[in-house]
Protein backbone atom coordinates (compact mmCIF):
# COMPACT_ATOMS: atom_id res chain seq x y z
CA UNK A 1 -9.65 -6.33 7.85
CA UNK A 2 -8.79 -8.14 4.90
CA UNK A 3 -9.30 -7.93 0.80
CA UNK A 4 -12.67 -9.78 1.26
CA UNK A 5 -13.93 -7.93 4.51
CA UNK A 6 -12.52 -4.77 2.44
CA UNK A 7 -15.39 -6.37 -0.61
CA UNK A 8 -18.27 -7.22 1.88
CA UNK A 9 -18.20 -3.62 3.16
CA UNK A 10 -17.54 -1.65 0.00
CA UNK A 11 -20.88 -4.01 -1.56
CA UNK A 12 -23.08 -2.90 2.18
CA UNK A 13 -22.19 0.77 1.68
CA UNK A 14 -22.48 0.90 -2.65
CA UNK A 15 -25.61 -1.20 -2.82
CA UNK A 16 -23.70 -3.32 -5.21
CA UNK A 17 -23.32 -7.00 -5.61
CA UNK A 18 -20.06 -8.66 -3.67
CA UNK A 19 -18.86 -9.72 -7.61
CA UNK A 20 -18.90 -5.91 -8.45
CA UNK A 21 -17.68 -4.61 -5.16
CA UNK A 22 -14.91 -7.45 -5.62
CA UNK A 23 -13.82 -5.95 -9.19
CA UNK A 24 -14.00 -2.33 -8.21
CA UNK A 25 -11.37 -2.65 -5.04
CA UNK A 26 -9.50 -5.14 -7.16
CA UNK A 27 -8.78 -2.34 -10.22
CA UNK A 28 -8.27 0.19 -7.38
CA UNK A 29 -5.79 -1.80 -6.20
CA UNK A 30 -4.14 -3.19 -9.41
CA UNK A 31 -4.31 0.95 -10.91
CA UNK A 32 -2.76 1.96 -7.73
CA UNK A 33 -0.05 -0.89 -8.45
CA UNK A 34 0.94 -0.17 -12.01
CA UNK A 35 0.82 3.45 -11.15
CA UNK A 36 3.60 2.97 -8.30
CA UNK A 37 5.94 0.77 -10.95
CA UNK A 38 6.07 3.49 -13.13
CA UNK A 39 7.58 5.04 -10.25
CA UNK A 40 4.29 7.91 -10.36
CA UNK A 41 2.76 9.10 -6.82
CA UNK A 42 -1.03 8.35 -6.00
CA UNK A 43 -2.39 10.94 -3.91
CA UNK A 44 -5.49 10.59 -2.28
CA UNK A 45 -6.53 14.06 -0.80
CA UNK A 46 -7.48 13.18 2.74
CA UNK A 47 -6.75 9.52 3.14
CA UNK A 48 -2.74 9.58 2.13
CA UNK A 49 -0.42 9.03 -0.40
CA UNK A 50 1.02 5.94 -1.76
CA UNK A 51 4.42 6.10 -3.22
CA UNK A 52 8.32 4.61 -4.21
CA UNK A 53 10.99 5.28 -1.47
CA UNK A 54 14.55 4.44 -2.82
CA UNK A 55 16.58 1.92 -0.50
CA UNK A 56 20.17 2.47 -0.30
CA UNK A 57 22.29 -0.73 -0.58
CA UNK A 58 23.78 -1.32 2.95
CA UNK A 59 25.99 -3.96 4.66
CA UNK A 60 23.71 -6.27 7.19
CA UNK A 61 24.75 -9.30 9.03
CA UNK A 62 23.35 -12.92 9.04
CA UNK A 63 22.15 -13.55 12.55
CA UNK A 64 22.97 -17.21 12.63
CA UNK A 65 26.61 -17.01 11.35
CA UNK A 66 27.09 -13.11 12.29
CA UNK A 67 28.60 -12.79 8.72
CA UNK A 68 28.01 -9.76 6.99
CA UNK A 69 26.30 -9.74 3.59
CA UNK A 70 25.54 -7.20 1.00
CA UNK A 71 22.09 -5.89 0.78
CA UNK A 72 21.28 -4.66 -2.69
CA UNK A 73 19.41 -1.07 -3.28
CA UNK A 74 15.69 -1.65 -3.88
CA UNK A 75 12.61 0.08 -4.55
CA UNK A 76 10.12 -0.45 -1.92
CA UNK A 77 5.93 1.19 -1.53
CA UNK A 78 5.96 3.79 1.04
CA UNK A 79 2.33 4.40 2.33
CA UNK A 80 1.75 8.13 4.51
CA UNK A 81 -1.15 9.20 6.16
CA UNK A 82 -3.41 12.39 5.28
CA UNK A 83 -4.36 14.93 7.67
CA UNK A 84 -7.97 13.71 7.36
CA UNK A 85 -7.05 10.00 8.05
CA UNK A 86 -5.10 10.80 11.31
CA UNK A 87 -7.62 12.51 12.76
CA UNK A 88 -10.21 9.85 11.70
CA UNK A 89 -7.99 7.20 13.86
CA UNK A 90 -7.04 9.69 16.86
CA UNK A 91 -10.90 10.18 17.61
């Protein structure tokens, strides 16, 4: 499923137009964004929680040359599962 699929079905189940269903997941989205580069958590109870994991820097190794480079520490969006969710895609 992609960002439009993710529109078509929000509009079928919302009664609302494919434009409206289009903004609403976009602000989701974009709120859920900003809210994860200000480094804050977004729970949501029963689907999962979206937040900022802390990568160390590390040593890797450039597969063509086998020379190792230096990977700089970065922030990157963790996403984990609720309870509810799990269950949902076990059944």
């Amino acid at each position: 499923m992609n960002k439009m699929d993710l529109v078509a079905s929000v509009a079928e189940k919302t009664d609302l137009t494919k434009k409206e269903a289009e903004k609403v997941v976009s602000a989701v989205l974009a709120s859920i964004e900003e809210a994860l580069a200000q480094g804050d958590k977004v729970q949501l109870v029963g689907f999962g929680t979206f937040e900022i994991k802390e990568r160390a820097a590390r040593v890797g190794r450039n597969p063509r040359t086998g020379e190792e480079i230096e990977i700089a520490a970065t922030r990157v969006p963790v996403f984990k599962p609720g309870k509810a969710l799990k269950e949902a895609v076990a059944k």
